[in-house]
C-alpha atoms as a PDB file:
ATOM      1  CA  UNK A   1      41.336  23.183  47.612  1.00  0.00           C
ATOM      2  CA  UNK A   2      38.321  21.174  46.647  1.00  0.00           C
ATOM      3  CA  UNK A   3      38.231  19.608  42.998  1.00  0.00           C
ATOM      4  CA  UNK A   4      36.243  21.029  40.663  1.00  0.00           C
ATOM      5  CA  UNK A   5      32.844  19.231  39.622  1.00  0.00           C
ATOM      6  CA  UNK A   6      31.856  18.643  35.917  1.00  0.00           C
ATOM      7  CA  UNK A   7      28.211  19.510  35.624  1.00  0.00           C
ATOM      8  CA  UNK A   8      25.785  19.036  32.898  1.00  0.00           C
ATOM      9  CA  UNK A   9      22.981  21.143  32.326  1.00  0.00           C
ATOM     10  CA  UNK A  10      20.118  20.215  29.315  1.00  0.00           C
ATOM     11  CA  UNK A  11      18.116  22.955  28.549  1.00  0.00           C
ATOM     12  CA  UNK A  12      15.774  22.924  25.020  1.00  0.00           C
ATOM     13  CA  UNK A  13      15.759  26.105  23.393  1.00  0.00           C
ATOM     14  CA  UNK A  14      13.220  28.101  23.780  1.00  0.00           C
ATOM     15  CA  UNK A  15      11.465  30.519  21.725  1.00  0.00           C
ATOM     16  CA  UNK A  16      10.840  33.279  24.262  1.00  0.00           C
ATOM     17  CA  UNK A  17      12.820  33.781  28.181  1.00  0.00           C
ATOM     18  CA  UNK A  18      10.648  32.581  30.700  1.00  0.00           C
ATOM     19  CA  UNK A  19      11.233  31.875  34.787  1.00  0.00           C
ATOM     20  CA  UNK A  20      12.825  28.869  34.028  1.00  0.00           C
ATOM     21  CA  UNK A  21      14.988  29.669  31.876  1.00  0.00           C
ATOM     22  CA  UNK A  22      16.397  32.388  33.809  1.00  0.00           C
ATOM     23  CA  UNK A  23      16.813  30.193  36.781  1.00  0.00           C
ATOM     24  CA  UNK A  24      19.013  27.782  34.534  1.00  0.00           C
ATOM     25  CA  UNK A  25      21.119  30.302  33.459  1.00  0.00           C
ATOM     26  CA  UNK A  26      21.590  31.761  37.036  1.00  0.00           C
ATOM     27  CA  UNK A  27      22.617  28.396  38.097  1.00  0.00           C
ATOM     28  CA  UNK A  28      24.897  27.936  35.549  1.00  0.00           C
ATOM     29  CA  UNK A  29      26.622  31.168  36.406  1.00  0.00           C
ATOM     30  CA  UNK A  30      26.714  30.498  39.529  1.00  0.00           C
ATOM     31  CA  UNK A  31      28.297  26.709  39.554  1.00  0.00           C
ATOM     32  CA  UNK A  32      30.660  27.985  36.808  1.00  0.00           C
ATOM     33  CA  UNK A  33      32.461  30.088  39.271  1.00  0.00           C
ATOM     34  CA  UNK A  34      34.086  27.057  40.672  1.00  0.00           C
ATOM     35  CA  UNK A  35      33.059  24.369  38.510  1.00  0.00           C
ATOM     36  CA  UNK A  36      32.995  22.785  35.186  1.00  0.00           C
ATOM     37  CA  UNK A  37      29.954  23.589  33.987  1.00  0.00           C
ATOM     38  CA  UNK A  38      28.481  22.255  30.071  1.00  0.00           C
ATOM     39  CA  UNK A  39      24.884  23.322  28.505  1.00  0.00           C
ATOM     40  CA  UNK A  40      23.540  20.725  26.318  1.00  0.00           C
ATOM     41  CA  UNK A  41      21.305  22.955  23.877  1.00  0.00           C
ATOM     42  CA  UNK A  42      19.430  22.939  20.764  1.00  0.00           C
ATOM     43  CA  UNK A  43      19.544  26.685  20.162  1.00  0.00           C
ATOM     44  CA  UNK A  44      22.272  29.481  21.657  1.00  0.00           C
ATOM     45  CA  UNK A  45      20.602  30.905  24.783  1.00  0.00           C
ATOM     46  CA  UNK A  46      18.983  34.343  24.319  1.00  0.00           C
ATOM     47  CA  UNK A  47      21.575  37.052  24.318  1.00  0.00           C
ATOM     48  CA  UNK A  48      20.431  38.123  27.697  1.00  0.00           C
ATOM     49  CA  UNK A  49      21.262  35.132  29.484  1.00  0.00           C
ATOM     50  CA  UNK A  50      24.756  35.421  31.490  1.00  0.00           C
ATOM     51  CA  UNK A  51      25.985  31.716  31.838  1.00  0.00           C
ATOM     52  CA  UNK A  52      29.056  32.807  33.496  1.00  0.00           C
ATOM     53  CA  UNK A  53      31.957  30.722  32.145  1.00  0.00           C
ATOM     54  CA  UNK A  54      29.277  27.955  30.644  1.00  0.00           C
ATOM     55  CA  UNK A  55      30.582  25.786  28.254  1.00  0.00           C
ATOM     56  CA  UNK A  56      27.857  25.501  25.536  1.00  0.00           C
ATOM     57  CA  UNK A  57      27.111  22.886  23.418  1.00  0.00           C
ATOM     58  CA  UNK A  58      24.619  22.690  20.416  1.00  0.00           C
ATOM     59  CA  UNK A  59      23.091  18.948  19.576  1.00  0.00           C
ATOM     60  CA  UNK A  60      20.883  18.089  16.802  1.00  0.00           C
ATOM     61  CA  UNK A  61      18.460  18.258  15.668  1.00  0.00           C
ATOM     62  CA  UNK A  62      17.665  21.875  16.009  1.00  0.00           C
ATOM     63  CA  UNK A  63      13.624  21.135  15.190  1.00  0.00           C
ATOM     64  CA  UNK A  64      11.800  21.530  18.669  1.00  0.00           C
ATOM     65  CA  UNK A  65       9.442  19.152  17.005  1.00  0.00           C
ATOM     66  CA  UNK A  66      12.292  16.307  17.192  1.00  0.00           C
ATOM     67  CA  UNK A  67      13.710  17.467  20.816  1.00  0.00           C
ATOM     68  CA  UNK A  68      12.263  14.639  22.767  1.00  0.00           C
ATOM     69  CA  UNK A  69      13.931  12.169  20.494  1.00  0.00           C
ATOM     70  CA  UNK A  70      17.346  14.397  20.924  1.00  0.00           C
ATOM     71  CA  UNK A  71      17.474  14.387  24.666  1.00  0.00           C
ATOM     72  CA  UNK A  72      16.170  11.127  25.280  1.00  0.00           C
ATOM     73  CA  UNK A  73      19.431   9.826  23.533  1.00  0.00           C
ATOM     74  CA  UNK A  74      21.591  11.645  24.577  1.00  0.00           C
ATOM     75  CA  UNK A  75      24.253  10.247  26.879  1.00  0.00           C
ATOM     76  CA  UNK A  76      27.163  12.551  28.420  1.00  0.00           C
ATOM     77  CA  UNK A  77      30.239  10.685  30.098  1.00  0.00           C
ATOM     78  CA  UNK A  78      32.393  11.876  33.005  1.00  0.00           C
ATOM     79  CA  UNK A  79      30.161  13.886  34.631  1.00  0.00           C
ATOM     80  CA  UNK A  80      29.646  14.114  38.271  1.00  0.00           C
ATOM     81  CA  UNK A  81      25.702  15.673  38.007  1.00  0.00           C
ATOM     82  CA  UNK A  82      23.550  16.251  34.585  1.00  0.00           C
ATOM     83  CA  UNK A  83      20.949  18.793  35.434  1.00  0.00           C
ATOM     84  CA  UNK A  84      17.808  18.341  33.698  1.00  0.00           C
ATOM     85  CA  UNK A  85      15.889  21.839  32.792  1.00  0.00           C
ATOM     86  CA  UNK A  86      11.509  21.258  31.773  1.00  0.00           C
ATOM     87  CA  UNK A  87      10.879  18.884  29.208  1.00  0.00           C
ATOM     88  CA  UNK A  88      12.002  17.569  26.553  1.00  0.00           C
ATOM     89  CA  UNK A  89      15.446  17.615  28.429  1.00  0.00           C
ATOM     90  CA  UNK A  90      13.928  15.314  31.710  1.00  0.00           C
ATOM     91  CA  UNK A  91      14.215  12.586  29.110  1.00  0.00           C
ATOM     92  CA  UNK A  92      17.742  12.499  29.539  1.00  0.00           C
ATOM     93  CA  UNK A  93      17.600  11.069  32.734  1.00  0.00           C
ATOM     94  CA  UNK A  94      16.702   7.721  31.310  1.00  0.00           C
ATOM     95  CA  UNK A  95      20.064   7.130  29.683  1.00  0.00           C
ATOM     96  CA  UNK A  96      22.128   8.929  32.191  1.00  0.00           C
ATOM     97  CA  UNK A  97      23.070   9.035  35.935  1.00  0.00           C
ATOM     98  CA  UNK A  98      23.414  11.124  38.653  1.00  0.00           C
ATOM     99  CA  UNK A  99      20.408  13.536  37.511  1.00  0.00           C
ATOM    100  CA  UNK A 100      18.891  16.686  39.207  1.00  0.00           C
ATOM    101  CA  UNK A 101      15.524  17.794  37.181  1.00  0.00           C
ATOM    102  CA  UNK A 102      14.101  20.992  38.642  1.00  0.00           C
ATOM    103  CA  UNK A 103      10.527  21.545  38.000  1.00  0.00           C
ATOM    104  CA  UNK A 104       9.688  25.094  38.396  1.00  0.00           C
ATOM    105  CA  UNK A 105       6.196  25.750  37.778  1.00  0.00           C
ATOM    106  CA  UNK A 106       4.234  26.198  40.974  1.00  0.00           C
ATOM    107  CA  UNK A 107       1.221  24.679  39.463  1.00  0.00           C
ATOM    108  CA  UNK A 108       3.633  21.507  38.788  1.00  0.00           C
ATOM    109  CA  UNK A 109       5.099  21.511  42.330  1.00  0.00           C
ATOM    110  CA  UNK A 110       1.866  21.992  43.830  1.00  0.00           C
ATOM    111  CA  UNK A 111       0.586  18.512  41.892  1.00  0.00           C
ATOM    112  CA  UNK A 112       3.746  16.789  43.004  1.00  0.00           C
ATOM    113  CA  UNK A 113       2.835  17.352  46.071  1.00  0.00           C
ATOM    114  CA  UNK A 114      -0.715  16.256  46.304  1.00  0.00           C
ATOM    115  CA  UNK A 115       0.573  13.345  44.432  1.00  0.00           C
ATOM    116  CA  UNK A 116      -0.098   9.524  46.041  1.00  0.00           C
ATOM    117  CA  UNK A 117       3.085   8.618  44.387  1.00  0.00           C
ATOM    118  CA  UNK A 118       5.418  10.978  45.980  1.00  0.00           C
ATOM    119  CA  UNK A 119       6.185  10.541  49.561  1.00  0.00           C
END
């Protein structure tokens, strides 16, 4: 049997569903079916969310207008991966490690791309 991983998912709260926030939450299900799986939140997800057996977690503040400040200090310990959802919650890659941050807007992906920085 392989151990179980302890993932970390930050995800700001947002005010209405969109794609990406779906795709979190069908990640989180997913992983939590045979790992340990913790969302870092501002908010409680919309009701129609299904984060499986997601362990969720509200940090302060609540304000949207102060979540860059709350996820850029925010450190988690003992975790194997921290998944970063869109910003604010990338900035929580500065203080921890082992980071995955998904960008899921095609006009986004298609500007990474066509980036001179990204090989």
């Amino acid at each position: 049997m392989k151990p179980k991983l302890k993932i970390a998912i930050f995800e700001p709260s947002r005010k209405f569903v969109g794609g990406g926030q779906k795709v979190i939450a069908k990640i989180a299900e997913y992983l939590s079916q045979d790992n340990n799986i913790e969302l870092f939140t501002q908010k409680y997800p919309q009701k129609d969310l299904d984060f499986g057996k997601t362990k969720i977690t509200l940090i302060k503040p609540k304000s949207s207008f102060l979540a860059p400040i709350t996820f850029l200090l925010k450190k988690v310990n003992g975790f194997d991966v921290v998944i970063l959802g869109g910003f604010p919650a990338n900035l929580g890659s500065i203080r921890n490690k082992n980071c995955v941050h998904f960008i899921l807007s095609p006009k986004q992906a298609y500007q990474l791309r066509t980036s001179p920085y990204i090989l």
